[in-house]
N, C-alpha and C. Protein backbone atom coordinates (compact mmCIF):
# COMPACT_ATOMS: atom_id res chain seq x y z
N UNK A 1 -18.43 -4.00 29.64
CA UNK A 1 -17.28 -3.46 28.95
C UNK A 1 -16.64 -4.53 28.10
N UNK A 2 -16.35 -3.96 27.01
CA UNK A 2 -15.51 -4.87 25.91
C UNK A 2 -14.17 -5.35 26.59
N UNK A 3 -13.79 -6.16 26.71
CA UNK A 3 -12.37 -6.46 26.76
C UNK A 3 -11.42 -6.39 25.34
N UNK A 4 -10.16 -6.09 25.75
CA UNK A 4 -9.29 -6.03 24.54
C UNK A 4 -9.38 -6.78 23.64
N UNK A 5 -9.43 -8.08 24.17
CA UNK A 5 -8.84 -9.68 23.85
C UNK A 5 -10.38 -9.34 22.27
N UNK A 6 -11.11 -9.40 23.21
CA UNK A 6 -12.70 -9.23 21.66
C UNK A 6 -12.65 -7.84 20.60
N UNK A 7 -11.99 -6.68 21.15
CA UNK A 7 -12.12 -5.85 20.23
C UNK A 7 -10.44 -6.05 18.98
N UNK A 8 -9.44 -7.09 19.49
CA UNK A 8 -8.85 -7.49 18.92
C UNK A 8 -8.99 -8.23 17.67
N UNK A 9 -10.13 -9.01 18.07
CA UNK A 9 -10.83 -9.89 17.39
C UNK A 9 -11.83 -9.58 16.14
N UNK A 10 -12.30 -8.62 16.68
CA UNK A 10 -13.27 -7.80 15.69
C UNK A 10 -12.68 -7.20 14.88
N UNK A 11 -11.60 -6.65 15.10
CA UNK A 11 -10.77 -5.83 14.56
C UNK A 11 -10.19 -6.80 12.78
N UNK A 12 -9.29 -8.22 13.37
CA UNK A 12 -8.57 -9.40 12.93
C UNK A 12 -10.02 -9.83 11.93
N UNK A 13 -11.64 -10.03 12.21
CA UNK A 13 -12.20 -10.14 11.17
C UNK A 13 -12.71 -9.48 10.27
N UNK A 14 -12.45 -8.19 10.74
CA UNK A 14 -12.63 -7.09 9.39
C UNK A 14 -11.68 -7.00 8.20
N UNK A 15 -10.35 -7.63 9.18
CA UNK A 15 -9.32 -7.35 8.10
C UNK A 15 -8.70 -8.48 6.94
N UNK A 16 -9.65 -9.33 7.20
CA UNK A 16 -9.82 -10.69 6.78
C UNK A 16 -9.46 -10.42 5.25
N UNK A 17 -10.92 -10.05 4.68
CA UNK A 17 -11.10 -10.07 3.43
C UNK A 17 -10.02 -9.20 2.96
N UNK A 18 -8.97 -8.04 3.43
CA UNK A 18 -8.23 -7.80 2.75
C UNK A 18 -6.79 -8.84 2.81
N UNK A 19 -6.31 -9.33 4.05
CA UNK A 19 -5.32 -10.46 3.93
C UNK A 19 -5.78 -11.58 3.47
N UNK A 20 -6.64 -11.90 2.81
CA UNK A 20 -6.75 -13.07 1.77
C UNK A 20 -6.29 -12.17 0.49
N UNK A 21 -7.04 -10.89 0.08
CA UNK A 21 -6.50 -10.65 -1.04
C UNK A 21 -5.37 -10.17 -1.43
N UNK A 22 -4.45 -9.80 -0.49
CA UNK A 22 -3.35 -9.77 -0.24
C UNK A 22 -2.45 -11.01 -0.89
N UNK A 23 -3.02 -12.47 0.13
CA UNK A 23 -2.27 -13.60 0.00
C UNK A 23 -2.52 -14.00 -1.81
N UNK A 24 -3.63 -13.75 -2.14
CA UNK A 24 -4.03 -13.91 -3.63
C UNK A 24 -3.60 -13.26 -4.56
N UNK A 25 -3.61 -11.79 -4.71
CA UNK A 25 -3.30 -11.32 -5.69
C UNK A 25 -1.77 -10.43 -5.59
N UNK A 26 -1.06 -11.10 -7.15
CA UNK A 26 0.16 -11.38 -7.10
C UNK A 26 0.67 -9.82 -7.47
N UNK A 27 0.05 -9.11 -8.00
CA UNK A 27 0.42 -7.91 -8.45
C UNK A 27 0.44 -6.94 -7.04
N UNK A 28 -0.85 -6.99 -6.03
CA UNK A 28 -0.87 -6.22 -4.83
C UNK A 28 0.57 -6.91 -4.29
N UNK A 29 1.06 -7.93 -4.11
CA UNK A 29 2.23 -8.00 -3.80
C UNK A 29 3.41 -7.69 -4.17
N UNK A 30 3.61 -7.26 -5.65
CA UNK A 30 4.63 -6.91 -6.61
C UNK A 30 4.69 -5.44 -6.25
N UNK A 31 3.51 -4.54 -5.91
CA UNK A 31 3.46 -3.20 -5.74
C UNK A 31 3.67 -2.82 -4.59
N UNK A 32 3.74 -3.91 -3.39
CA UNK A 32 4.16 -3.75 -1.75
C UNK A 32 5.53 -4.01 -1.96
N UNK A 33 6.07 -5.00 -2.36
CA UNK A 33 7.99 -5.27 -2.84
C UNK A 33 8.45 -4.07 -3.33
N UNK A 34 8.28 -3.66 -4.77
CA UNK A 34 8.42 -2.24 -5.08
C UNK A 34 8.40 -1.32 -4.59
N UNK A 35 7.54 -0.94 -3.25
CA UNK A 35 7.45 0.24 -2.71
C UNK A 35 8.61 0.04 -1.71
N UNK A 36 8.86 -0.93 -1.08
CA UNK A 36 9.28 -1.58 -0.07
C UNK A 36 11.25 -1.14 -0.48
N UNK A 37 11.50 -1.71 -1.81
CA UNK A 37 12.30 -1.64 -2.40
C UNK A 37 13.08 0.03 -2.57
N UNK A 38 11.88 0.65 -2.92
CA UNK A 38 12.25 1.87 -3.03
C UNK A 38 12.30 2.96 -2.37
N UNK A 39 11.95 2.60 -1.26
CA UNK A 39 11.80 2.56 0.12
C UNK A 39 13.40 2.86 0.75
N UNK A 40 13.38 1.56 0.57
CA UNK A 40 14.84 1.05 1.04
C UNK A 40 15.78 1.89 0.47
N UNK A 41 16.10 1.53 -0.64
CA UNK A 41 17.06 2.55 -1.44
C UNK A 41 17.63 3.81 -1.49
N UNK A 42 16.05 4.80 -0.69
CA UNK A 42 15.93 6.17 -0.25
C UNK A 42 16.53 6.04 1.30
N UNK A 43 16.12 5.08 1.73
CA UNK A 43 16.47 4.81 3.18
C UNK A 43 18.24 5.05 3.26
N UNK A 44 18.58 4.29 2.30
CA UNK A 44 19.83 3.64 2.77
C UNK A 44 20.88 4.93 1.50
N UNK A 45 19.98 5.88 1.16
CA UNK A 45 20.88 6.84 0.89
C UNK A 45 21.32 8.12 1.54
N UNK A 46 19.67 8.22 1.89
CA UNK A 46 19.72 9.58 2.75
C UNK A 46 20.43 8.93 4.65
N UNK A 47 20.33 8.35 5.00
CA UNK A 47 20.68 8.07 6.29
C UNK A 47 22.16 7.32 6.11
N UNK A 48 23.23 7.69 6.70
CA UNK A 48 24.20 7.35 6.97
C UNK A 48 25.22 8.51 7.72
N UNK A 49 24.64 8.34 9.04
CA UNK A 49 25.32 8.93 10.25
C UNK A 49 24.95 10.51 10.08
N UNK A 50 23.81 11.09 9.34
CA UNK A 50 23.75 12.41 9.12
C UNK A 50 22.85 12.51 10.01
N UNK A 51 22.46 14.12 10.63
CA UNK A 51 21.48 14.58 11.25
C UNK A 51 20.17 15.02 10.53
N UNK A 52 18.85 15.45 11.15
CA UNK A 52 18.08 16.09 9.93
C UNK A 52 18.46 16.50 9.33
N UNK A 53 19.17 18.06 9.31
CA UNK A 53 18.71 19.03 8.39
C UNK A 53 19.99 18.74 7.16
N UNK A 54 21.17 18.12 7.21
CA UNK A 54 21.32 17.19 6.13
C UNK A 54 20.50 16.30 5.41
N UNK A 55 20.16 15.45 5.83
CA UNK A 55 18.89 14.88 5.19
C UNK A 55 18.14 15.74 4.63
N UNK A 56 17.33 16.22 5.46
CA UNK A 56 16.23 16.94 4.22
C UNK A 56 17.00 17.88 4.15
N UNK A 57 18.07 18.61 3.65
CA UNK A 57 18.51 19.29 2.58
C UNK A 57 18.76 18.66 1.21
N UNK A 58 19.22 17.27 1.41
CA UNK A 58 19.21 16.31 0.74
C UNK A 58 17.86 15.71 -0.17
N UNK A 59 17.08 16.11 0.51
CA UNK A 59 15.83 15.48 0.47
C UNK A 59 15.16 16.42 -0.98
N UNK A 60 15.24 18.05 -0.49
CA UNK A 60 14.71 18.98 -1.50
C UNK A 60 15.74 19.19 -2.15
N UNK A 61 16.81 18.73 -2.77
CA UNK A 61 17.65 19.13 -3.76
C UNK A 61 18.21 17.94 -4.48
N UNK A 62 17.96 16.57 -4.52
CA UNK A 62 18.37 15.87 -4.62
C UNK A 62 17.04 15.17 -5.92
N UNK A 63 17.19 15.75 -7.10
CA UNK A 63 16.41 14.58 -7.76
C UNK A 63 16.09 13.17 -7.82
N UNK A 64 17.55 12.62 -7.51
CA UNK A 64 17.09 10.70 -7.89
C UNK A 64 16.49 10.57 -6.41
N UNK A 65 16.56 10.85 -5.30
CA UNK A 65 15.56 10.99 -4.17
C UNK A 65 14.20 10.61 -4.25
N UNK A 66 14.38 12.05 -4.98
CA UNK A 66 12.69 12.26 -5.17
C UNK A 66 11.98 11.88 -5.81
N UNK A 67 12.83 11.08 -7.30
CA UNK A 67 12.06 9.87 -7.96
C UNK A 67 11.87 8.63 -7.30
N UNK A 68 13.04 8.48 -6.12
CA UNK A 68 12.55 7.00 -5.49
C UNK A 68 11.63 7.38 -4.21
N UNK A 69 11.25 8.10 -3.76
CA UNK A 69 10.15 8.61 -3.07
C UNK A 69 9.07 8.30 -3.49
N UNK A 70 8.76 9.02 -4.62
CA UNK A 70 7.24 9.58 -5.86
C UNK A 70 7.12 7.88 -6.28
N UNK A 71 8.52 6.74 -6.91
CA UNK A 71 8.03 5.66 -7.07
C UNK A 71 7.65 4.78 -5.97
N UNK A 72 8.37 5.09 -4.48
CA UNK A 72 7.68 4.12 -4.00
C UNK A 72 5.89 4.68 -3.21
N UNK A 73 5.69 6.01 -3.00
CA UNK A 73 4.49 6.69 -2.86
C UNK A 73 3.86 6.13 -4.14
N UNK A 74 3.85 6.08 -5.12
CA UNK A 74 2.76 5.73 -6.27
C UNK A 74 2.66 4.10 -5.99
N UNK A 75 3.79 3.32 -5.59
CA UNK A 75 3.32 1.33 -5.09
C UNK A 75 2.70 1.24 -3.96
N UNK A 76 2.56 2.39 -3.09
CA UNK A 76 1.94 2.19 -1.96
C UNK A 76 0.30 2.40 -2.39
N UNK A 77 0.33 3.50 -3.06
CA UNK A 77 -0.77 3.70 -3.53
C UNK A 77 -1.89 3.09 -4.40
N UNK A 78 -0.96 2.18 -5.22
CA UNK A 78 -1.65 0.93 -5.88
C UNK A 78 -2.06 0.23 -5.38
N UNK A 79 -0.84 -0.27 -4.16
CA UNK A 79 -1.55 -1.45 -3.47
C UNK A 79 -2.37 -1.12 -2.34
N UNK A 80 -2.73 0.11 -1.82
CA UNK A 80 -3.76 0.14 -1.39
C UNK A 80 -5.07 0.25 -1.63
N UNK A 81 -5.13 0.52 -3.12
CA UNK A 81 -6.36 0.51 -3.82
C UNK A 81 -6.61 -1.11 -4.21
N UNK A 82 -5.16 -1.85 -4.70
CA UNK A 82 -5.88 -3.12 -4.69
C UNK A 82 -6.50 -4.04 -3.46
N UNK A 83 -5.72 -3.58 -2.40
CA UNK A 83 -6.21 -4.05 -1.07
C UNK A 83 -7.75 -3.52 -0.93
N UNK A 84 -8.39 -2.62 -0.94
CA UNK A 84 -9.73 -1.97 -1.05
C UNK A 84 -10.22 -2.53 -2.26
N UNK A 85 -10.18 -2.95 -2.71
CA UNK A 85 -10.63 -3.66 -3.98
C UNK A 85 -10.97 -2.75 -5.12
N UNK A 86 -10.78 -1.56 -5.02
CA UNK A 86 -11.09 -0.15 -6.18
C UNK A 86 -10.70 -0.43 -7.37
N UNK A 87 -11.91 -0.30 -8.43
CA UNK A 87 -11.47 -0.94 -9.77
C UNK A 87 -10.98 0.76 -10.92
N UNK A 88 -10.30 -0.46 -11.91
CA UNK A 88 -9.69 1.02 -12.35
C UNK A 88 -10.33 1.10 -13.48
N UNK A 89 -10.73 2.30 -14.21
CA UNK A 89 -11.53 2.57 -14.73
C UNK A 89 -11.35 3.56 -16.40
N UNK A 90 -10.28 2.42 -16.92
CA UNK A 90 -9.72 2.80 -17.61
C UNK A 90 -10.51 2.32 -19.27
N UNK A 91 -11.35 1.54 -19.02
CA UNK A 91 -11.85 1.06 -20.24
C UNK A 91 -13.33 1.90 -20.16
N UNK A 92 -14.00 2.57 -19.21
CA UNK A 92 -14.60 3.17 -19.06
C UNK A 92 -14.35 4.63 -19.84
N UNK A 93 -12.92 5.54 -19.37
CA UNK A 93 -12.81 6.61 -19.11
C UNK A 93 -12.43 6.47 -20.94
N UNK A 94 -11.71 5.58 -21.31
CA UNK A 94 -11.08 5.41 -22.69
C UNK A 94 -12.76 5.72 -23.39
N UNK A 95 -14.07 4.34 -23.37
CA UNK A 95 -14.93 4.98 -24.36
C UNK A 95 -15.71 6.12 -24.30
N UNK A 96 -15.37 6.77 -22.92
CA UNK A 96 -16.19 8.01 -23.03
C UNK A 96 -15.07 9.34 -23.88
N UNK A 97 -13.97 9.21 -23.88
CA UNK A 97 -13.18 9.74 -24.67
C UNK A 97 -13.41 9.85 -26.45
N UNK A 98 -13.70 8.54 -26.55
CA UNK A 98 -13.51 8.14 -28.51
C UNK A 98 -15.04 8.51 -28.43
N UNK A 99 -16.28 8.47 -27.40
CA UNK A 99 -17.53 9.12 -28.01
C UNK A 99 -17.51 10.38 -27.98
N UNK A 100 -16.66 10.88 -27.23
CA UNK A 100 -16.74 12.59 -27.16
C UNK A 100 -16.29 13.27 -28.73
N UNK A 101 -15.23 12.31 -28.63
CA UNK A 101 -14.69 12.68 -30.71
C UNK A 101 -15.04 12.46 -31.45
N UNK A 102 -15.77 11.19 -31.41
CA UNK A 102 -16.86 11.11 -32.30
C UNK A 102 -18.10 12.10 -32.65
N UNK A 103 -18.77 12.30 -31.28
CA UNK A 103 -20.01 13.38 -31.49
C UNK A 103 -18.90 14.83 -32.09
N UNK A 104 -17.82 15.30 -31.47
CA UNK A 104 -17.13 16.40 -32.15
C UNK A 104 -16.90 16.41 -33.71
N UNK A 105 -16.41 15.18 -33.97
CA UNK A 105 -16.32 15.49 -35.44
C UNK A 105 -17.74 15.33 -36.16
N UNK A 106 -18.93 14.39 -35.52
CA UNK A 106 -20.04 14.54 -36.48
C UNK A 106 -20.76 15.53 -36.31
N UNK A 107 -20.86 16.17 -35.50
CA UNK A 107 -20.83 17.69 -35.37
C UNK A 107 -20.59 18.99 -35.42
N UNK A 108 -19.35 18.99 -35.97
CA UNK A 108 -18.27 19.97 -36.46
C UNK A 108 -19.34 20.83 -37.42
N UNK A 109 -19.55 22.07 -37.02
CA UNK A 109 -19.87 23.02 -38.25
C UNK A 109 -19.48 23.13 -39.17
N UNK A 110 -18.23 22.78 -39.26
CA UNK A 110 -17.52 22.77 -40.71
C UNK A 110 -17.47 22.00 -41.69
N UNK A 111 -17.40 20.70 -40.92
CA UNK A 111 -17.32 19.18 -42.05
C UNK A 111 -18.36 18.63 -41.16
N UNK A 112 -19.34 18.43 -40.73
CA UNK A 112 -19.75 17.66 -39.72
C UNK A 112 -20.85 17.24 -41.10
N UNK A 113 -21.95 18.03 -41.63
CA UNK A 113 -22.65 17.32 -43.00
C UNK A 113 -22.11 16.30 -43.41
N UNK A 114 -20.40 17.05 -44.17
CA UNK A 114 -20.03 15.93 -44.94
C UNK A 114 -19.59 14.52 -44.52
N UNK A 115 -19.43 15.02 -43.14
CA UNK A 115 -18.68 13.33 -42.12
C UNK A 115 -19.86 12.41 -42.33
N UNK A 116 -21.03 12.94 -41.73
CA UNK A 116 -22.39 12.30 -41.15
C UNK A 116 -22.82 11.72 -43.03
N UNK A 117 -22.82 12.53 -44.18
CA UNK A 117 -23.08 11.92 -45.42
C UNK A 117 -22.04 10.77 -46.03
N UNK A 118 -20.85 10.99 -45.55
CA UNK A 118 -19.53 9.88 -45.70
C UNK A 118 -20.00 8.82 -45.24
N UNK A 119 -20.47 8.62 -44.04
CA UNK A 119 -20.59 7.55 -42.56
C UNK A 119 -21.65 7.16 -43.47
N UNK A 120 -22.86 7.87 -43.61
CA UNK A 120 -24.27 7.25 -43.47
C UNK A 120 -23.84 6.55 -45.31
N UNK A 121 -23.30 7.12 -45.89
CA UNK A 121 -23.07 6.33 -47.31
C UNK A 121 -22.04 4.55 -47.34
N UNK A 122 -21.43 4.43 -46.28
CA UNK A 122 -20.57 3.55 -45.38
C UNK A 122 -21.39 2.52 -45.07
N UNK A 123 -22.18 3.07 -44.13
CA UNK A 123 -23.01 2.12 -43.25
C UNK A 123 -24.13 1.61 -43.94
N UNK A 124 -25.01 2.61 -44.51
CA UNK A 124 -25.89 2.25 -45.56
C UNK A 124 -26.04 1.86 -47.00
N UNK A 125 -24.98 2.55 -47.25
CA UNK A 125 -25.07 2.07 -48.66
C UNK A 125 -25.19 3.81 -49.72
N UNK A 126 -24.94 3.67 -51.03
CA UNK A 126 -24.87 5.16 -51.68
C UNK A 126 -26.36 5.30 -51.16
N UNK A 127 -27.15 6.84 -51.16
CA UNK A 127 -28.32 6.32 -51.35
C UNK A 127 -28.83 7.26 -52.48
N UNK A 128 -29.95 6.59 -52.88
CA UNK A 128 -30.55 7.59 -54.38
C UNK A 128 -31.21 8.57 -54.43
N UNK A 129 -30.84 9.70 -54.44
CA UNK A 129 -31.35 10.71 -54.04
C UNK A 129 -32.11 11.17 -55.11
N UNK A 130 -32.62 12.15 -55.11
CA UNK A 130 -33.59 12.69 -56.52
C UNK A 130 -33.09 14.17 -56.35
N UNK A 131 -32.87 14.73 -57.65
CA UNK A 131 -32.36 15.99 -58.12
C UNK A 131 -33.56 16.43 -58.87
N UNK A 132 -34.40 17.73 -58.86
CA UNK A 132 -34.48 17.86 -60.02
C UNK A 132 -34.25 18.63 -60.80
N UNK A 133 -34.68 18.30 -62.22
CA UNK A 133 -33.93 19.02 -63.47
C UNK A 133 -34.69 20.38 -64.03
N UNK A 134 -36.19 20.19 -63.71
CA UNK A 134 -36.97 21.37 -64.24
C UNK A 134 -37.34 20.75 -65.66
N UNK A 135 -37.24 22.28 -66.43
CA UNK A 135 -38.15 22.25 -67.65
C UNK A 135 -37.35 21.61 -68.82
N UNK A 136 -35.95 22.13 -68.50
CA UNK A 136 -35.21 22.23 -69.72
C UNK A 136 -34.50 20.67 -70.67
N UNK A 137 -35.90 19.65 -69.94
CA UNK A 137 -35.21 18.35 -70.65
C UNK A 137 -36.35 18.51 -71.98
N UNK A 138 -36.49 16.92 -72.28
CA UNK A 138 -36.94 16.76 -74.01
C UNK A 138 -37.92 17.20 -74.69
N UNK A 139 -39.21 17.22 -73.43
CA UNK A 139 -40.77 17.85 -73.84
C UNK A 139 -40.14 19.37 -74.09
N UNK A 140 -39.82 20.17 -73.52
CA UNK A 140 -40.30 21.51 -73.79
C UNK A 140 -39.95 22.21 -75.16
N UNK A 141 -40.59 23.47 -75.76
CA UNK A 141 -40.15 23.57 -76.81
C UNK A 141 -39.87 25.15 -76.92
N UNK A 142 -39.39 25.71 -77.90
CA UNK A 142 -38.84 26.78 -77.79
C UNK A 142 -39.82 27.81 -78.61
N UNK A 143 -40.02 28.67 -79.09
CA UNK A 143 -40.75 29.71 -79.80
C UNK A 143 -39.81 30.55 -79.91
């Protein structure tokens, strides 16, 4: 049988790698203060000598509440993703956005030719196309 004392232990080195990044990164700490903060604020409004159902009457009718709630729920939430190390995926989600508009507008049934002949005259250069004219230039003659 395990004793406490070791599953304590096991426990303390799993959680390692997140209290180093904790001690390291300054923002997971700015978003634990903040929550902490706003926290408090809600704390120390809604509680003063009331029973529940004051409180949470307070609770659902009370807007600035519920913004310091929602802000400190959204710092908890940061910093638990920075504690998990979850990357954010914002430079990702951004170029799959500007290629989606891109293929939309060079695609567009409507202007999409003329975009794709704009671009390709841009990138490439005019290019020389050949027209032709038929009969009606210098050789032919009339009767």
């Amino acid at each position: 049988m395990t004793k406490t004392k070791d599953k304590v232990m096991d426990r303390a080195g799993g959680a390692r790698p997140y209290i180093e990044r904790a001690f390291k990164d300054e923002d997971l700490r700015e978003n634990v203060r903040n929550a902490y903060e706003s926290a408090r604020v809600v704390y120390n409004e809604l509680i003063g000598g009331r029973g529940a159902i004051p409180v949470a009457t307070r609770v659902a009718t009370d807007k600035d509440i519920q913004e310091h709630l929602r802000e400190a729920l959204d710092e908890l939430r940061q910093a638990a993703d920075r504690v998990q190390g979850k990357k954010e995926h914002s430079a990702r989600n951004t170029m799959l956005l500007l290629t989606g508009i891109a293929l939309g507008i060079l695609f567009n049934p409507v202007s999409g030719a003329q975009t794709r002949k704009w671009l390709s005259d841009r990138v490439f250069g005019p290019s020389d196309e050949f027209t032709y004219q038929g009969n009606s230039g210098a050789g032919a003659t009339s009767n």
